[in-house]
C-alpha atoms as a PDB file:
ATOM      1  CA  UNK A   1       0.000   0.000   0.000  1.00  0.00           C
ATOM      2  CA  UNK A   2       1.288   3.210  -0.665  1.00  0.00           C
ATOM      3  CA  UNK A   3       0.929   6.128   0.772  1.00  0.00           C
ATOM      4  CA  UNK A   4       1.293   9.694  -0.022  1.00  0.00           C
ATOM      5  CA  UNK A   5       1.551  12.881   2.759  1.00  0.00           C
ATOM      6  CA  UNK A   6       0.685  16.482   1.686  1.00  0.00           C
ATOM      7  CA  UNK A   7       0.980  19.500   3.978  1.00  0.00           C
ATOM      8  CA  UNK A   8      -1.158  22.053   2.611  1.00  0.00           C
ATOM      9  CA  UNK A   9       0.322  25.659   3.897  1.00  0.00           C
ATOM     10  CA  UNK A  10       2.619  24.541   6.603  1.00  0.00           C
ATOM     11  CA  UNK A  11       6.647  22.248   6.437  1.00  0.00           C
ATOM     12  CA  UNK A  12       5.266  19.185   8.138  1.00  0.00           C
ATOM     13  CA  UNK A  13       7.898  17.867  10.266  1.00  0.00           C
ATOM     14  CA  UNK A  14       9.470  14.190  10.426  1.00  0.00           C
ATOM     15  CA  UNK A  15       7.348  12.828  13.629  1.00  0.00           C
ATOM     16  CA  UNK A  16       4.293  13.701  12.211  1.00  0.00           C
ATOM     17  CA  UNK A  17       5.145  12.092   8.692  1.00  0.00           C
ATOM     18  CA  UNK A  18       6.242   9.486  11.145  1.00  0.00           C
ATOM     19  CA  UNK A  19       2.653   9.365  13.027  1.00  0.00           C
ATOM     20  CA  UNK A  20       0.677   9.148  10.176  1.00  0.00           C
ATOM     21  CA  UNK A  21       2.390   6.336   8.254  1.00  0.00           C
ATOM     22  CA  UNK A  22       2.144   4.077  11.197  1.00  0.00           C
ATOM     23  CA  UNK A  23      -1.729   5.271  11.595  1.00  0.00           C
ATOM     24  CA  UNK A  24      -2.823   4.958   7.983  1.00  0.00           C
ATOM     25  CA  UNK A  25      -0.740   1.116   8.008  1.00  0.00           C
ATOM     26  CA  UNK A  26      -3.467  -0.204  10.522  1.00  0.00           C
ATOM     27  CA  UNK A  27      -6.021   0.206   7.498  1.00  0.00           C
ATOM     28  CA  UNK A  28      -4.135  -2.564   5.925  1.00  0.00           C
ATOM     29  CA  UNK A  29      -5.561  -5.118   8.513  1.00  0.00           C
ATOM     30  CA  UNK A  30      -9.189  -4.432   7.716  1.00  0.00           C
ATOM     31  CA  UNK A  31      -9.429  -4.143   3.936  1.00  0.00           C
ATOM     32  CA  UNK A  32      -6.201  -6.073   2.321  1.00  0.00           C
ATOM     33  CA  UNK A  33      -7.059  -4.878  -1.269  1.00  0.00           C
ATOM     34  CA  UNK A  34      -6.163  -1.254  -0.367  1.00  0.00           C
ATOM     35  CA  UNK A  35      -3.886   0.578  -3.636  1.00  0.00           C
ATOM     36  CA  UNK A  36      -3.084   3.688  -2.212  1.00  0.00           C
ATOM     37  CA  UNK A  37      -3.950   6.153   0.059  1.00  0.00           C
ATOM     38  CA  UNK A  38      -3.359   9.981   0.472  1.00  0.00           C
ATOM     39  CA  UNK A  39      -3.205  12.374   3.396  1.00  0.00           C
ATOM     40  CA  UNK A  40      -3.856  15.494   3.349  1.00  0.00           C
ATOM     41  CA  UNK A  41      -2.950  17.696   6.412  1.00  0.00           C
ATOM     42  CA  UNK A  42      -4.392  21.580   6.416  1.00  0.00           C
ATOM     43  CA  UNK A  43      -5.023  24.620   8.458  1.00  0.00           C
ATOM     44  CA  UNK A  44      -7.903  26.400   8.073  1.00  0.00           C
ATOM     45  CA  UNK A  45      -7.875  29.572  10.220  1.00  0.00           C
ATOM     46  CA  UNK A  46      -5.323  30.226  12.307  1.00  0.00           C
ATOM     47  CA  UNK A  47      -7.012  32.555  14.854  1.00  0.00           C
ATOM     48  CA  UNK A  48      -9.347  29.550  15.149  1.00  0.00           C
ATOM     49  CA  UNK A  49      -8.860  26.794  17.819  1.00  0.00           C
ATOM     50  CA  UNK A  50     -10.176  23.782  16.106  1.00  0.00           C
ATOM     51  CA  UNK A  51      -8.216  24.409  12.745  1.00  0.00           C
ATOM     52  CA  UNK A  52      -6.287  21.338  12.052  1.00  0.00           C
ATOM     53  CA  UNK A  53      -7.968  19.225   8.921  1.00  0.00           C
ATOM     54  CA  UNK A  54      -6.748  16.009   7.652  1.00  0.00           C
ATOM     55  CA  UNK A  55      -8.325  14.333   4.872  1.00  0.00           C
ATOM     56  CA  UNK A  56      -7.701  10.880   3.690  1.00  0.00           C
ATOM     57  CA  UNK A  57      -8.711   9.670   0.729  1.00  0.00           C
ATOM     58  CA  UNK A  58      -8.586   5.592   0.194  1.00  0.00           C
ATOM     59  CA  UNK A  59      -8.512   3.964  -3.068  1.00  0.00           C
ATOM     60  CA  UNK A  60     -10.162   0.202  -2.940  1.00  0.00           C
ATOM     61  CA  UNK A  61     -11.084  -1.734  -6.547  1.00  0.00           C
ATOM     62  CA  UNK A  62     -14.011  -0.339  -7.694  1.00  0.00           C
ATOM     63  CA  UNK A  63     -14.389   2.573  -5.054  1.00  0.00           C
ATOM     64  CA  UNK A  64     -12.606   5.356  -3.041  1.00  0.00           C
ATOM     65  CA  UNK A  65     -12.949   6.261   0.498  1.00  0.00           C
ATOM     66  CA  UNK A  66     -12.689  10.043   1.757  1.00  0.00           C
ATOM     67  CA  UNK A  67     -12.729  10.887   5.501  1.00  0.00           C
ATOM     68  CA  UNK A  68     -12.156  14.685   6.543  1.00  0.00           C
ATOM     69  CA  UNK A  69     -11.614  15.349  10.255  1.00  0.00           C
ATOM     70  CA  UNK A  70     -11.189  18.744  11.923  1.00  0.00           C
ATOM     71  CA  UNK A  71     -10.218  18.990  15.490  1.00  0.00           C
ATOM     72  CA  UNK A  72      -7.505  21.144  17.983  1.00  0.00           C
ATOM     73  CA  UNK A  73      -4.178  18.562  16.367  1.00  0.00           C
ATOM     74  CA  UNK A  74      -3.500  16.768  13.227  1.00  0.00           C
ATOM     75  CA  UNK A  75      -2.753  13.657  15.626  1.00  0.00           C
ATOM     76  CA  UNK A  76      -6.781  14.155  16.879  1.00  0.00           C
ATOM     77  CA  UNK A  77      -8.042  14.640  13.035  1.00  0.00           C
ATOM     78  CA  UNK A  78      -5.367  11.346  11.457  1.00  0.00           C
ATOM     79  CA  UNK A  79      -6.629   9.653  14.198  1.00  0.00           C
ATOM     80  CA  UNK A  80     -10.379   9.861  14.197  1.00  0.00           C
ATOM     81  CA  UNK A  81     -10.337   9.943  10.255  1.00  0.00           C
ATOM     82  CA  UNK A  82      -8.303   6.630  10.951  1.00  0.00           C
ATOM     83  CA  UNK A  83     -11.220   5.402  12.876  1.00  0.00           C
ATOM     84  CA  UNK A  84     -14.201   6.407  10.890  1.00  0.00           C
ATOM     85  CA  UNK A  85     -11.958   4.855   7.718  1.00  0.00           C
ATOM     86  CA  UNK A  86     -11.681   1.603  10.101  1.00  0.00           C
ATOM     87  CA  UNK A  87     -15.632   1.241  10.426  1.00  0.00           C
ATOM     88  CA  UNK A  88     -15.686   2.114   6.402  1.00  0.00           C
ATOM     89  CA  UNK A  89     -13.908  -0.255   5.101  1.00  0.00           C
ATOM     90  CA  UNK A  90     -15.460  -3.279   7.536  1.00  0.00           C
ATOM     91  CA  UNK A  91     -18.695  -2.176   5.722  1.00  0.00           C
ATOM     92  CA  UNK A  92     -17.397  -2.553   2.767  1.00  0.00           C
ATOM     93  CA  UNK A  93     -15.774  -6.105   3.390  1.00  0.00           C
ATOM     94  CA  UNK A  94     -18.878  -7.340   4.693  1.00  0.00           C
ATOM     95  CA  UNK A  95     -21.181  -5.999   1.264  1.00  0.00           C
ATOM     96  CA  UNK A  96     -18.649  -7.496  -1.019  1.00  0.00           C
ATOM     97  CA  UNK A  97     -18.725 -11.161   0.909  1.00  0.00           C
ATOM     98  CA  UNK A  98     -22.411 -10.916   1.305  1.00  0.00           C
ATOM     99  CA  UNK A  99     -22.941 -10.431  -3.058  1.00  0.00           C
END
């Protein structure tokens, strides 16, 4: 699976390249068919508190996934996009065996 990092605005720094490889490599164990996936790490408004916005797209045979989290770190908004991509792609697993 390969995946692709882009800091929107901002240098992102090593750790949190770091962070989000080893979060986005957990999807692997709940969908194996995954071809890529890319991460996209923004801030909105800077005089606002919850401004950090990742989005991660997932690309699966015959469909993509997109998640887009906002909270107060990129660590909060990988995270819980991690999570709601988690839940996605069991869904997904379970319509494919069932047709």
């Amino acid at each position: 699976m390969e995946i692709k990092i882009n800091a929107v605005r901002f240098d992102i720094d090593q750790k949190l390249v770091d962070f989000v490889n080893k979060k986005v490599s957990k999807l692997d164990k709940f969908y194996d068919a995954i071809l890529g996936v890319e991460v996209f790490l923004r801030v909105e408004k800077l005089q606002a508190e919850e401004n950090k916005v990742a989005e991660i797209k997932v690309n699966i045979p015959g469909n993509d996934l997109f998640v887009k989290k906002q909270t107060n770190t990129f660590e909060e908004s990988v995270s819980q996009a991690v999570d709601s991509l988690t839940r996605s792609l069991g869904k997904t697993k379970e319509k494919q065996r069932g047709v």
